[in-house]
PDB file of N, CA and C in Angstrom:
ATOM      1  N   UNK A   1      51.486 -63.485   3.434  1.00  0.00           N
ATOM      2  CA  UNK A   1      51.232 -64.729   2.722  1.00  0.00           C
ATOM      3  C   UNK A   1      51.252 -64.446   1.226  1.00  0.00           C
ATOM      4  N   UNK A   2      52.019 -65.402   0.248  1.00  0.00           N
ATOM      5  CA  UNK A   2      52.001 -65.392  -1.044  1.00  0.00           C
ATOM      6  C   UNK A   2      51.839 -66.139  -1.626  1.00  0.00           C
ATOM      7  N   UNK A   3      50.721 -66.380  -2.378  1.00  0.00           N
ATOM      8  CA  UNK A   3      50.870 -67.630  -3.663  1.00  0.00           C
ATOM      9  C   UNK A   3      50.730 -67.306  -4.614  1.00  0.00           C
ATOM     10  N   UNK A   4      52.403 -67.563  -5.487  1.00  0.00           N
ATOM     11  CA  UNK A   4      52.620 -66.976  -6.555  1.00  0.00           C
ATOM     12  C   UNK A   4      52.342 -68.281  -7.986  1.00  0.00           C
ATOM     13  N   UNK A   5      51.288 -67.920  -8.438  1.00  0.00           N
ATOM     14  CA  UNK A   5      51.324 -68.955 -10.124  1.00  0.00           C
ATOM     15  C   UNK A   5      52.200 -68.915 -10.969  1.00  0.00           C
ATOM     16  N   UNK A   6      52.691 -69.458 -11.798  1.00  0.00           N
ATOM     17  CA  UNK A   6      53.561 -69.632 -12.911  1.00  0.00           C
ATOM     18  C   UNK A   6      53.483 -70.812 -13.772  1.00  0.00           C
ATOM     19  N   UNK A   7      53.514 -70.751 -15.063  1.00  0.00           N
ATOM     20  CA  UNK A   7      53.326 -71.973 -15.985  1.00  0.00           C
ATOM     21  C   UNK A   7      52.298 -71.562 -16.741  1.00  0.00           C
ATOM     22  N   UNK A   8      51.702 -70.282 -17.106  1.00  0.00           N
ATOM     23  CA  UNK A   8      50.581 -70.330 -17.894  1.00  0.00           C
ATOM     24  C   UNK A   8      51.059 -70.017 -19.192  1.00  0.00           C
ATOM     25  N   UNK A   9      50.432 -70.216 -20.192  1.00  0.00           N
ATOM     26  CA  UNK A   9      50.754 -69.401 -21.754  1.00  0.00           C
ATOM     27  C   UNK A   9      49.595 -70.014 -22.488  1.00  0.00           C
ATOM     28  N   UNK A  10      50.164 -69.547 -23.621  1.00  0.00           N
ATOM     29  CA  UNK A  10      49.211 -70.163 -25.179  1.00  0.00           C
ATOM     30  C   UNK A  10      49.784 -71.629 -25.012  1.00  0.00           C
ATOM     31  N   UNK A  11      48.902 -72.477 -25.899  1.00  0.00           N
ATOM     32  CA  UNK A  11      49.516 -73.976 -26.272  1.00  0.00           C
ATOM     33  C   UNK A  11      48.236 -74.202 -26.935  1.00  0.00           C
ATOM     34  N   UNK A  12      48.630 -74.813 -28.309  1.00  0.00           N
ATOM     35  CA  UNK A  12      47.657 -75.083 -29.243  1.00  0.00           C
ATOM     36  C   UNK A  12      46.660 -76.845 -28.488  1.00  0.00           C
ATOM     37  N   UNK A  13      45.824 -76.950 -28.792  1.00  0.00           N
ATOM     38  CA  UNK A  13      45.276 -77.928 -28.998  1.00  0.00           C
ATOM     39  C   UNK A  13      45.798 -79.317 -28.360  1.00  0.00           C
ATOM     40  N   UNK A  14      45.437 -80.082 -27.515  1.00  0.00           N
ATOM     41  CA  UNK A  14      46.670 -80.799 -27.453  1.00  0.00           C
ATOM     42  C   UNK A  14      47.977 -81.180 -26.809  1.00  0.00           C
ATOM     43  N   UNK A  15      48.152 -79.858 -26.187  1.00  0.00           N
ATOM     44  CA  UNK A  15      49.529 -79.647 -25.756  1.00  0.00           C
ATOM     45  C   UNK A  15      49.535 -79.879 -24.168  1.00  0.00           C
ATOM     46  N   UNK A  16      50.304 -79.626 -23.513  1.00  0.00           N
ATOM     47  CA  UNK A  16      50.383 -79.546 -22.021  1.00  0.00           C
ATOM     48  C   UNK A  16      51.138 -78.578 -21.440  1.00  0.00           C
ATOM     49  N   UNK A  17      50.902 -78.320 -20.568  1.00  0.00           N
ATOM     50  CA  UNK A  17      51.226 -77.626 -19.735  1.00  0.00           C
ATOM     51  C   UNK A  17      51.262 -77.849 -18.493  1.00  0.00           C
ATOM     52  N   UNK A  18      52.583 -77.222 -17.040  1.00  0.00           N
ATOM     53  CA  UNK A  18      52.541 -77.610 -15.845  1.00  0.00           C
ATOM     54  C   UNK A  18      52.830 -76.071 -15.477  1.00  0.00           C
ATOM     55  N   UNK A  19      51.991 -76.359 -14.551  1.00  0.00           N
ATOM     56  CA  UNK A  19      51.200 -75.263 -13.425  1.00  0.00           C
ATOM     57  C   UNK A  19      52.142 -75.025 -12.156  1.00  0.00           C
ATOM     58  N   UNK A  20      52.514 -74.677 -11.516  1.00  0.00           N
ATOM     59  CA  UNK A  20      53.267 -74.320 -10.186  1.00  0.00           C
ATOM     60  C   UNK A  20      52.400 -73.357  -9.618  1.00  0.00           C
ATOM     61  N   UNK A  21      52.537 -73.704  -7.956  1.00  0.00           N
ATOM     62  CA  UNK A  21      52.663 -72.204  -7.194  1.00  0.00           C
ATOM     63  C   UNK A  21      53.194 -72.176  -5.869  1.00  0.00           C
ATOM     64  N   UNK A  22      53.957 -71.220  -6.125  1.00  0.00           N
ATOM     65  CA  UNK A  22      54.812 -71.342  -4.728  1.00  0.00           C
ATOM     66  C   UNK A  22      54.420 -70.902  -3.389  1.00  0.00           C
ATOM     67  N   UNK A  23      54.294 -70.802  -2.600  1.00  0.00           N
ATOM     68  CA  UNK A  23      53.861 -70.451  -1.244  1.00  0.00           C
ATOM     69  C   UNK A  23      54.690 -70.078  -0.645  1.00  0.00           C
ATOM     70  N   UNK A  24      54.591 -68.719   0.423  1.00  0.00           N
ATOM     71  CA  UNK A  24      55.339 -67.935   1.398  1.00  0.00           C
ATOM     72  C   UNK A  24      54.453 -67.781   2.585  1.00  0.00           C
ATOM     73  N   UNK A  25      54.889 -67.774   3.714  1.00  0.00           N
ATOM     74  CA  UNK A  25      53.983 -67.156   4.824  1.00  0.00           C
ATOM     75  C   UNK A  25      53.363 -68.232   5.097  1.00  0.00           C
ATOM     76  N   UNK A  26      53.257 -69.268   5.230  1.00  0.00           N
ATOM     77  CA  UNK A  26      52.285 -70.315   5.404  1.00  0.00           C
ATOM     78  C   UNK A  26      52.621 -71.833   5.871  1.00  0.00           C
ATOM     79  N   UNK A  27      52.582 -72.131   7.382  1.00  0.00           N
ATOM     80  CA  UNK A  27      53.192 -73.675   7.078  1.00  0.00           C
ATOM     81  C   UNK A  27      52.515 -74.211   6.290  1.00  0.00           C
ATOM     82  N   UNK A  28      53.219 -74.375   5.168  1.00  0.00           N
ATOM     83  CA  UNK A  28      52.669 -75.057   3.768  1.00  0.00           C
ATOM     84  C   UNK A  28      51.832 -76.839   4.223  1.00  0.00           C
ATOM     85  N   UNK A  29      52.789 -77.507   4.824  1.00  0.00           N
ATOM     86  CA  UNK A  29      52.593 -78.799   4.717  1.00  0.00           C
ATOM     87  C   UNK A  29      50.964 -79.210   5.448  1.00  0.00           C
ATOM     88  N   UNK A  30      50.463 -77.787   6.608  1.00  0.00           N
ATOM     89  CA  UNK A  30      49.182 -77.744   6.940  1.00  0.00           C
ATOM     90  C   UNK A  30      47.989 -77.201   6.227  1.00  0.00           C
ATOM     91  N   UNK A  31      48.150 -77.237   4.816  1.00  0.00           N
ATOM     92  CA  UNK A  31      47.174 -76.650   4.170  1.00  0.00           C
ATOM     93  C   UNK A  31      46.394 -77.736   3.326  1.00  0.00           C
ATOM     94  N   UNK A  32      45.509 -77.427   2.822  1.00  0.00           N
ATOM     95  CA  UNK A  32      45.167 -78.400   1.802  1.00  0.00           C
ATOM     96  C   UNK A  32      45.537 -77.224   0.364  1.00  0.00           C
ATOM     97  N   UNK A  33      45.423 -77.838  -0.551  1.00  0.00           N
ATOM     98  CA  UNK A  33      45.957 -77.379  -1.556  1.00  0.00           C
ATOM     99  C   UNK A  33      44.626 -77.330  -2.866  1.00  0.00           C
ATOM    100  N   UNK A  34      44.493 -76.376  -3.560  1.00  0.00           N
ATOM    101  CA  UNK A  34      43.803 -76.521  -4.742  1.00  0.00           C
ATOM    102  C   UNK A  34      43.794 -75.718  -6.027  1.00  0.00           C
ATOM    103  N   UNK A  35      43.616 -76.110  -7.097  1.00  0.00           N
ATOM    104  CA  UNK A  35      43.750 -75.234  -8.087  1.00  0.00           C
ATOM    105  C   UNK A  35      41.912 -74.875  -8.814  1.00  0.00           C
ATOM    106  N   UNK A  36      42.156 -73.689  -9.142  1.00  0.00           N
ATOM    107  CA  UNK A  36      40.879 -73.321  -9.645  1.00  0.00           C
ATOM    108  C   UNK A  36      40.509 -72.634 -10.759  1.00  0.00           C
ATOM    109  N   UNK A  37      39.536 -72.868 -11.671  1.00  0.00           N
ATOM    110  CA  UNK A  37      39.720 -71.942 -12.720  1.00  0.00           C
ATOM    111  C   UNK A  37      38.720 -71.050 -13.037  1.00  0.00           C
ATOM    112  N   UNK A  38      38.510 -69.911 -14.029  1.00  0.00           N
ATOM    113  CA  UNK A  38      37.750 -69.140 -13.823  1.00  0.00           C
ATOM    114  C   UNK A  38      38.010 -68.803 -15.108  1.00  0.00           C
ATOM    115  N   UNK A  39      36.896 -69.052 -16.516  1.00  0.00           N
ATOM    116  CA  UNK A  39      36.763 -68.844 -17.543  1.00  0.00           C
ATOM    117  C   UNK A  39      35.967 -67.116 -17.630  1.00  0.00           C
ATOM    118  N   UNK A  40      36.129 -66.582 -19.158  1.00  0.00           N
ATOM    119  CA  UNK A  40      35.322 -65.391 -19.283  1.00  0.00           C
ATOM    120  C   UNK A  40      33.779 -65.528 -19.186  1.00  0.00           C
ATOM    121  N   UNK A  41      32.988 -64.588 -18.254  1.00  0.00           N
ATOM    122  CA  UNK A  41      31.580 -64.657 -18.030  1.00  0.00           C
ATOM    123  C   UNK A  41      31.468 -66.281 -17.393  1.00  0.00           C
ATOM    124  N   UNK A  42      32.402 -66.892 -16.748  1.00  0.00           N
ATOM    125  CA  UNK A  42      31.865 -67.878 -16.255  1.00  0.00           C
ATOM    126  C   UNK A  42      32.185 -67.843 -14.301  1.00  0.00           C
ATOM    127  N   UNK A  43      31.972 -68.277 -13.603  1.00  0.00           N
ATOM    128  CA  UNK A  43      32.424 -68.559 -12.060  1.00  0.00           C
ATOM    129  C   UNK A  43      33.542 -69.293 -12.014  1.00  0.00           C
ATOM    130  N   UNK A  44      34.302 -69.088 -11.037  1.00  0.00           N
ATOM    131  CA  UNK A  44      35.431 -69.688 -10.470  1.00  0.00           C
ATOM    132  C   UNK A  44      35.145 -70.953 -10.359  1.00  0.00           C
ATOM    133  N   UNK A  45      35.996 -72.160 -10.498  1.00  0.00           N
ATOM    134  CA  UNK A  45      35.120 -73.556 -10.373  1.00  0.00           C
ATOM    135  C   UNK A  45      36.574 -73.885 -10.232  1.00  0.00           C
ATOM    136  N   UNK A  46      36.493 -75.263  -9.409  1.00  0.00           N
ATOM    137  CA  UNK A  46      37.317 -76.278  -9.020  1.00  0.00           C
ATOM    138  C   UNK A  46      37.823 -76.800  -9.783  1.00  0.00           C
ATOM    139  N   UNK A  47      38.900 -77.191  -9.814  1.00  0.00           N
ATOM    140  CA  UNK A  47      40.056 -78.157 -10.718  1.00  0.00           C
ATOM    141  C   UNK A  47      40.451 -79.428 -10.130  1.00  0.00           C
ATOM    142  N   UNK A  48      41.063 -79.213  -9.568  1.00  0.00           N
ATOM    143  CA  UNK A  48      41.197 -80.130  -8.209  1.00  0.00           C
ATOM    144  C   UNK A  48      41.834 -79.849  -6.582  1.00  0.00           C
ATOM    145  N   UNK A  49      42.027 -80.471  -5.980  1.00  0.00           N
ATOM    146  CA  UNK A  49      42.671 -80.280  -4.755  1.00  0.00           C
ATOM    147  C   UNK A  49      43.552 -81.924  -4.416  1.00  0.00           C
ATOM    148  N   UNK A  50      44.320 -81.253  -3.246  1.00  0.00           N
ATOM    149  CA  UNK A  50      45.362 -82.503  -2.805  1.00  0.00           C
ATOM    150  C   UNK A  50      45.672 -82.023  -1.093  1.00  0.00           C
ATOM    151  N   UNK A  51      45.507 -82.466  -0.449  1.00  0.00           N
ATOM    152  CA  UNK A  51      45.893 -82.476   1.092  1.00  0.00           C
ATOM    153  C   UNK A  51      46.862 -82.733   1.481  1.00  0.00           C
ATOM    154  N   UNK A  52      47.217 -82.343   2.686  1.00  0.00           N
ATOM    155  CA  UNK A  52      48.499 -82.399   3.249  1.00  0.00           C
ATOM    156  C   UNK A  52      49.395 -83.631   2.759  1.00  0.00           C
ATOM    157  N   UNK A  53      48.254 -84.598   3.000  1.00  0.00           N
ATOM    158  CA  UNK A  53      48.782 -85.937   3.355  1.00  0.00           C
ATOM    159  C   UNK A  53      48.879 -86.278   1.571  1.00  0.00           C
ATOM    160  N   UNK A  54      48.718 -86.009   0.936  1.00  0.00           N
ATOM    161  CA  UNK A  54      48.671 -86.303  -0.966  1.00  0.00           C
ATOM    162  C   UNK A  54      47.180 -86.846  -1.124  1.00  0.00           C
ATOM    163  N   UNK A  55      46.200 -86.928  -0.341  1.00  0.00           N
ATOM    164  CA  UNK A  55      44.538 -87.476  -1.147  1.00  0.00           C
ATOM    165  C   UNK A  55      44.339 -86.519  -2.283  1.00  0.00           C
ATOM    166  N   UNK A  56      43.816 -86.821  -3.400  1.00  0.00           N
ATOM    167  CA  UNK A  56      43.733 -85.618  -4.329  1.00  0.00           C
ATOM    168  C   UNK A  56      41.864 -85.978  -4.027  1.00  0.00           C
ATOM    169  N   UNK A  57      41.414 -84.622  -5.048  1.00  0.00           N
ATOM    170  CA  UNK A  57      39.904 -85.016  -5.501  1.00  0.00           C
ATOM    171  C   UNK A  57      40.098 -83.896  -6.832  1.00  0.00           C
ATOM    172  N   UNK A  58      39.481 -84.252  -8.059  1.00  0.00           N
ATOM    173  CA  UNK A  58      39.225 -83.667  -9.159  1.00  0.00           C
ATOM    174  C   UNK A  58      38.061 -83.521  -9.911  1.00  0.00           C
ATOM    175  N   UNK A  59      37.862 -82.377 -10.103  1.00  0.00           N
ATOM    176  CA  UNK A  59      36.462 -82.233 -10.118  1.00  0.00           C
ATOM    177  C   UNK A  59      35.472 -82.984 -11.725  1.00  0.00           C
ATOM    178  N   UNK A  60      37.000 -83.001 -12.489  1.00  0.00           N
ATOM    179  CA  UNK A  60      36.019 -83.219 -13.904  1.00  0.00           C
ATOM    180  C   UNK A  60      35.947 -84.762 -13.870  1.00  0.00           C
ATOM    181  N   UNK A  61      35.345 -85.222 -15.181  1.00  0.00           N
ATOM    182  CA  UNK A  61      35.493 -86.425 -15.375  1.00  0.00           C
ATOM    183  C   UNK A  61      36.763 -86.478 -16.002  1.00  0.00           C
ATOM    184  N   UNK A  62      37.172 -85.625 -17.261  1.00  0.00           N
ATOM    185  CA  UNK A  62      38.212 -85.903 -17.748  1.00  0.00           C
ATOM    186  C   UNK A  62      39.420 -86.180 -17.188  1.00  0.00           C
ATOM    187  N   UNK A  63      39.542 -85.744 -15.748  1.00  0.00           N
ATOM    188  CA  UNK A  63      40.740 -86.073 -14.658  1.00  0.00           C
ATOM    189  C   UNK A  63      40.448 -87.705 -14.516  1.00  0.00           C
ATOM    190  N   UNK A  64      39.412 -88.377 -14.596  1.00  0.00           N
ATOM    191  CA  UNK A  64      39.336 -89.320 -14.774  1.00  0.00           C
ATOM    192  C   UNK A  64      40.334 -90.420 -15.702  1.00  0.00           C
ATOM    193  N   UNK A  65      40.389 -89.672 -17.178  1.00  0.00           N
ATOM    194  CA  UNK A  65      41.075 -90.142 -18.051  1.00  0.00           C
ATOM    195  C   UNK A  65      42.652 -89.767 -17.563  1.00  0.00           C
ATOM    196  N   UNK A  66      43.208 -88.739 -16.704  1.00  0.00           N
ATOM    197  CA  UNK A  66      44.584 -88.969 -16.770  1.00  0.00           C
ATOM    198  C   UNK A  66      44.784 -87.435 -17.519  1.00  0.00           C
ATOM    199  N   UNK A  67      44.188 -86.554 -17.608  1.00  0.00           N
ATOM    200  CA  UNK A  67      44.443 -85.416 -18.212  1.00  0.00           C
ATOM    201  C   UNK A  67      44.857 -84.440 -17.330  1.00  0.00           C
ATOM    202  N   UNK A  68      44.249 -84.471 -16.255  1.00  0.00           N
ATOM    203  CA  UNK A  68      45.162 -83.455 -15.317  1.00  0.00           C
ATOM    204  C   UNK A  68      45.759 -84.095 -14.233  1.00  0.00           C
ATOM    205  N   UNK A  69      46.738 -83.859 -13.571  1.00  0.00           N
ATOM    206  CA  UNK A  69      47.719 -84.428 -12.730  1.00  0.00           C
ATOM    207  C   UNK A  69      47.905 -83.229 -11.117  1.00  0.00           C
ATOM    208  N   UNK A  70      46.917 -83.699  -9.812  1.00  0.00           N
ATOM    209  CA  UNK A  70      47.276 -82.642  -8.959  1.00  0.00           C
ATOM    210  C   UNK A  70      48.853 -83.294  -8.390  1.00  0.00           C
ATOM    211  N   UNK A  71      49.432 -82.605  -7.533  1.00  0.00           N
ATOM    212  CA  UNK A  71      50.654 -82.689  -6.723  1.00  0.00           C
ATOM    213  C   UNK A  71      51.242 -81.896  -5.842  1.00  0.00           C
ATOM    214  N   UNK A  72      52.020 -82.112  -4.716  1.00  0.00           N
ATOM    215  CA  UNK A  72      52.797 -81.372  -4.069  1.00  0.00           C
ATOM    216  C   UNK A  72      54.170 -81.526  -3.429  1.00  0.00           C
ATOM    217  N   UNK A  73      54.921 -80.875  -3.244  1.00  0.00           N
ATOM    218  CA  UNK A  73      56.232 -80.610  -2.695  1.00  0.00           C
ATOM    219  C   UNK A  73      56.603 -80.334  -1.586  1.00  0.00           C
ATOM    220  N   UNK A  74      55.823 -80.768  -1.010  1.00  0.00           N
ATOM    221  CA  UNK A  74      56.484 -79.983   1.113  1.00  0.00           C
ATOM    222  C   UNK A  74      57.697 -79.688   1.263  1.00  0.00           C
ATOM    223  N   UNK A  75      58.611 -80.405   0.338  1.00  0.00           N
ATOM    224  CA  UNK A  75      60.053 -79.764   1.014  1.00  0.00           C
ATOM    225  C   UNK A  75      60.094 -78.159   0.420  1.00  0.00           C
ATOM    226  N   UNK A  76      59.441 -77.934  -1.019  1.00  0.00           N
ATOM    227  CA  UNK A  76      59.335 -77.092  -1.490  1.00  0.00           C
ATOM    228  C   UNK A  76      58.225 -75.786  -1.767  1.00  0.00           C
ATOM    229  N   UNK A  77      57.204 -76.449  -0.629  1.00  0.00           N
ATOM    230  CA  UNK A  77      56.573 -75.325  -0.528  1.00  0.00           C
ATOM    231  C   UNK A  77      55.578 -75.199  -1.470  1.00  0.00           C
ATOM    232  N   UNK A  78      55.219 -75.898  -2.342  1.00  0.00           N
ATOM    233  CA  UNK A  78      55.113 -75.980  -4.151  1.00  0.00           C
ATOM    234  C   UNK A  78      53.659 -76.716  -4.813  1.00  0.00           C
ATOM    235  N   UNK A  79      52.700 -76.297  -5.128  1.00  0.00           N
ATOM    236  CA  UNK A  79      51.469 -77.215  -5.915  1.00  0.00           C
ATOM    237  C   UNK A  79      52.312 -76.972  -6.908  1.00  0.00           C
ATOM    238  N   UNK A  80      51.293 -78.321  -7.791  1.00  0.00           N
ATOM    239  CA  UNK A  80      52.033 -78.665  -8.930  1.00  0.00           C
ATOM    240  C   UNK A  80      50.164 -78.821 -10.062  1.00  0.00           C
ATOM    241  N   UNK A  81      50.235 -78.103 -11.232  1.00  0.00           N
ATOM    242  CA  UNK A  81      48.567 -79.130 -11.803  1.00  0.00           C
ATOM    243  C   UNK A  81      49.438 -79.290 -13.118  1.00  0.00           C
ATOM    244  N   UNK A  82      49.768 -80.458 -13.458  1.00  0.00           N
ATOM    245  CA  UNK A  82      50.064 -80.900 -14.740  1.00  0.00           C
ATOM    246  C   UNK A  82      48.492 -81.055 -15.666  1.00  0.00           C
ATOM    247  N   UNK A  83      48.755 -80.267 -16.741  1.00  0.00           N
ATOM    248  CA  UNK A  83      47.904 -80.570 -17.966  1.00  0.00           C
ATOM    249  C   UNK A  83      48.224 -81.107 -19.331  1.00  0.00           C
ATOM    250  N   UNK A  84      47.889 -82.123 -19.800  1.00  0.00           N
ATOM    251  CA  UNK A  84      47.835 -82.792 -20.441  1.00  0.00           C
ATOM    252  C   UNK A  84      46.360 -83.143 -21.679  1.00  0.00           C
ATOM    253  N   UNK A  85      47.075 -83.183 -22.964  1.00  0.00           N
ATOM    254  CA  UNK A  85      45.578 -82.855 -23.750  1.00  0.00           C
ATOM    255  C   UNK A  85      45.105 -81.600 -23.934  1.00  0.00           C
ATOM    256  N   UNK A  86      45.565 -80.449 -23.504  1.00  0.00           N
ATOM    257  CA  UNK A  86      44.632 -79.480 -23.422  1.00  0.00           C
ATOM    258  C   UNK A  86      43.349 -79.394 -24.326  1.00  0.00           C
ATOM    259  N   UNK A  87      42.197 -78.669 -24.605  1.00  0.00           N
ATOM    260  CA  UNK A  87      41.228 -78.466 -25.304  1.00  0.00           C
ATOM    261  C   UNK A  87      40.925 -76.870 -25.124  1.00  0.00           C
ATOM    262  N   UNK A  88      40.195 -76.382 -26.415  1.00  0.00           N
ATOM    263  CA  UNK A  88      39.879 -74.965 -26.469  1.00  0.00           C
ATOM    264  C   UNK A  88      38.882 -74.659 -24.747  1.00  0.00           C
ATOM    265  N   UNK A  89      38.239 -75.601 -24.465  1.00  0.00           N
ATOM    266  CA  UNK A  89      37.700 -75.012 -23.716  1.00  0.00           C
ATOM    267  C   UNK A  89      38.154 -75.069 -21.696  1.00  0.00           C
ATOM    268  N   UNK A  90      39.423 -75.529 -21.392  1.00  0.00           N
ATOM    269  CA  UNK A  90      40.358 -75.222 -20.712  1.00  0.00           C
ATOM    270  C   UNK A  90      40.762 -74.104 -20.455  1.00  0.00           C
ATOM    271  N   UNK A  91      40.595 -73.279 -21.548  1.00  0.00           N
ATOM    272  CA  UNK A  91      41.262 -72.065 -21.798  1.00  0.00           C
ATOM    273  C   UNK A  91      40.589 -70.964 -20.529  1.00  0.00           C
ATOM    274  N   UNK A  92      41.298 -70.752 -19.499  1.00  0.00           N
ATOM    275  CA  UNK A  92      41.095 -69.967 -18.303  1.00  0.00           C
ATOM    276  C   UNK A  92      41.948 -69.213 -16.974  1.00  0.00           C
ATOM    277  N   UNK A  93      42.023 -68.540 -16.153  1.00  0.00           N
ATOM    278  CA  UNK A  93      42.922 -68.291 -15.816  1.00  0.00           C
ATOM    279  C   UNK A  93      42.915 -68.970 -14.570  1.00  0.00           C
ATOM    280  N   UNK A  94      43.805 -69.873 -14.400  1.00  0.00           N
ATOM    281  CA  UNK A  94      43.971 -71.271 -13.015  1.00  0.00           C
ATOM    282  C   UNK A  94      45.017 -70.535 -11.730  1.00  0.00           C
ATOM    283  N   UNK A  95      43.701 -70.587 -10.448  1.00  0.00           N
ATOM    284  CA  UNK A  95      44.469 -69.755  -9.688  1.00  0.00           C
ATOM    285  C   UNK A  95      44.315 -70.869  -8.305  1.00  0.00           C
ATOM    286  N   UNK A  96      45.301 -70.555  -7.598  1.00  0.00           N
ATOM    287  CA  UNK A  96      46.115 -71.512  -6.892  1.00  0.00           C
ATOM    288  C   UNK A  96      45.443 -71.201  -5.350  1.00  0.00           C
ATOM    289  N   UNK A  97      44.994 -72.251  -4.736  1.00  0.00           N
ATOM    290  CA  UNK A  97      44.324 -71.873  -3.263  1.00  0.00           C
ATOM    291  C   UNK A  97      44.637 -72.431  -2.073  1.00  0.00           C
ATOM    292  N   UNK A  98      45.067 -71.881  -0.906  1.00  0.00           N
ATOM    293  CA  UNK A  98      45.288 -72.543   0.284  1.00  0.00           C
ATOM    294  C   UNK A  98      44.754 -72.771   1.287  1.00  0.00           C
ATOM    295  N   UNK A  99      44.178 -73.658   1.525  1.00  0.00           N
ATOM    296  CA  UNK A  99      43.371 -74.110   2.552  1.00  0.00           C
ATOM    297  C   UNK A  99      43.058 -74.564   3.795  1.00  0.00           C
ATOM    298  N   UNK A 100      42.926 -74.117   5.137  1.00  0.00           N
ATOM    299  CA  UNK A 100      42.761 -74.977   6.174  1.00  0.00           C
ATOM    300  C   UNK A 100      41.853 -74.828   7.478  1.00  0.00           C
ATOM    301  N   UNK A 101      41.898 -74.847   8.325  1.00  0.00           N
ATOM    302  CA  UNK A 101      40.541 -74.867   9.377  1.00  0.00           C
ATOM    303  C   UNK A 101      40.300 -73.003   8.987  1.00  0.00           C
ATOM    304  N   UNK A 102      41.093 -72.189   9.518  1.00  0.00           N
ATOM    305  CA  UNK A 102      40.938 -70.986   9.913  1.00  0.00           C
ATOM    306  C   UNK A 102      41.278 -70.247   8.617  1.00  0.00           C
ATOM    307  N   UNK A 103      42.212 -70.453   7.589  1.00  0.00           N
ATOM    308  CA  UNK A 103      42.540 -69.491   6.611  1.00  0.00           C
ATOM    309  C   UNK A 103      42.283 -69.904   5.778  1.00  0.00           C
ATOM    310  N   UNK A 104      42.219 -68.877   4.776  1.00  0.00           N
ATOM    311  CA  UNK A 104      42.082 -69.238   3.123  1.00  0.00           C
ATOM    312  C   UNK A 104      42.476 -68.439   2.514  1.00  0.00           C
ATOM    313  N   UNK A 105      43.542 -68.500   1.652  1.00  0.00           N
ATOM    314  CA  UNK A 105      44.571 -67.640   0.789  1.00  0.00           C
ATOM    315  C   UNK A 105      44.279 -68.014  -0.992  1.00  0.00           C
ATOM    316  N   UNK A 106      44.330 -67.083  -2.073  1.00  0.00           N
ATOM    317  CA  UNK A 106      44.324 -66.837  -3.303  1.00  0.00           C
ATOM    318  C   UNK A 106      45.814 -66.261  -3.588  1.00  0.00           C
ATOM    319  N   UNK A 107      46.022 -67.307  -4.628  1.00  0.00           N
ATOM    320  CA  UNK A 107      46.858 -66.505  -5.526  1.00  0.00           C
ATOM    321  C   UNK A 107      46.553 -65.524  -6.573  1.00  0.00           C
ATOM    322  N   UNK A 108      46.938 -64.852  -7.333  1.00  0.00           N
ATOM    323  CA  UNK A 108      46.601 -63.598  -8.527  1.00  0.00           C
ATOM    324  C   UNK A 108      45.542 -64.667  -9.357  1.00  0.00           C
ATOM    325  N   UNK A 109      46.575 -65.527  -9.975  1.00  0.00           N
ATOM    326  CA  UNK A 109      46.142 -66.379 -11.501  1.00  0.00           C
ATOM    327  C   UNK A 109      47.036 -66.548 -11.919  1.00  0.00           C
ATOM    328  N   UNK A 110      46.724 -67.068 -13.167  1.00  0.00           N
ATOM    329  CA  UNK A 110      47.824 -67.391 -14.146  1.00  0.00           C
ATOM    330  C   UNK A 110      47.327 -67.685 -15.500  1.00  0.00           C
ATOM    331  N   UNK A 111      47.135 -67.360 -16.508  1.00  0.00           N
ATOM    332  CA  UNK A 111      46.540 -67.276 -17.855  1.00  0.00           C
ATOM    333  C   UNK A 111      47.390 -68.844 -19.032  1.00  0.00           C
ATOM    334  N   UNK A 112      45.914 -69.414 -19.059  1.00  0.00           N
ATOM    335  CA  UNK A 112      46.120 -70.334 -19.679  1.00  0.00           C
ATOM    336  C   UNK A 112      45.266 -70.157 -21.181  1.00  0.00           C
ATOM    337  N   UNK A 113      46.002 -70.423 -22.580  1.00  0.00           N
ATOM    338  CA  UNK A 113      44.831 -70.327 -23.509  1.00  0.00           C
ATOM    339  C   UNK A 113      45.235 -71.055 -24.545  1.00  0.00           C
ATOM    340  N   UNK A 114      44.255 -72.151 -24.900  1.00  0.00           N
ATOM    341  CA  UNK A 114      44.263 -72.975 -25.773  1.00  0.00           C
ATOM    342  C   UNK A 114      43.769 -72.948 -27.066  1.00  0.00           C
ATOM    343  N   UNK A 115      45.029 -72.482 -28.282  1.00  0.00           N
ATOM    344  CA  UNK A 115      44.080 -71.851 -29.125  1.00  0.00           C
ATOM    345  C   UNK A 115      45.361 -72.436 -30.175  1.00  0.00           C
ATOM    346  N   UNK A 116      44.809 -72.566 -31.524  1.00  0.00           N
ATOM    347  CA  UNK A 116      45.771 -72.859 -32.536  1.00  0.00           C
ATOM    348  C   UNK A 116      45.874 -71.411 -33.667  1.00  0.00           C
TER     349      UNK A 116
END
């Protein structure tokens, strides 16, 4: 099983960024899907998630406003976390999770940092 991240970098203030991760080994379309982040000296914490079927749930309020965007691709195997707005304190490494009755898979990460 693989879930590989991609889409992280610097981006000042502001900016956006889209998140991918691809999946191997896994009927994808039976998983639930989630992204997670994990700041310095802080715990791993939720971003959001999206289910087979597309229900999302997001953990902040600011997903509220339209700042982060969950998604998925079944033909492609593929989460998607669009960011939008970024802020300095975003700045973390967002790692990609697969979910379902019996398994639970991690990707590496992926380094996000919001800095001017």
């Amino acid at each position: 099983v693989q879930l590989a991240e991609s889409g992280g970098g610097l981006v000042q203030p502001g900016g956006s960024l889209r998140l991918s991760c691809a999946s191997s080994g896994i009927i994808f379309n039976l998983y639930e899907m989630g992204w997670y982040r994990q700041a310095p000296g802080n715990q791993r914490e939720l971003v959001a998630t999206i289910t087979s079927g597309g229900s999302t749930i997001y953990a902040y309020a600011d997903n509220g406003e339209g700042r982060f965007t969950i998604s998925r691709d079944n033909a492609k195997n593929t989460v998607y976390l669009e960011m939008n707005s970024l802020k300095p304190e975003d700045t973390a490494v967002y790692y990609c999770k697969a979910a379902s009755r019996f398994n639970t898979y991690w990707g590496q990460g992926t380094q996000v940092t919001v800095s001017s």
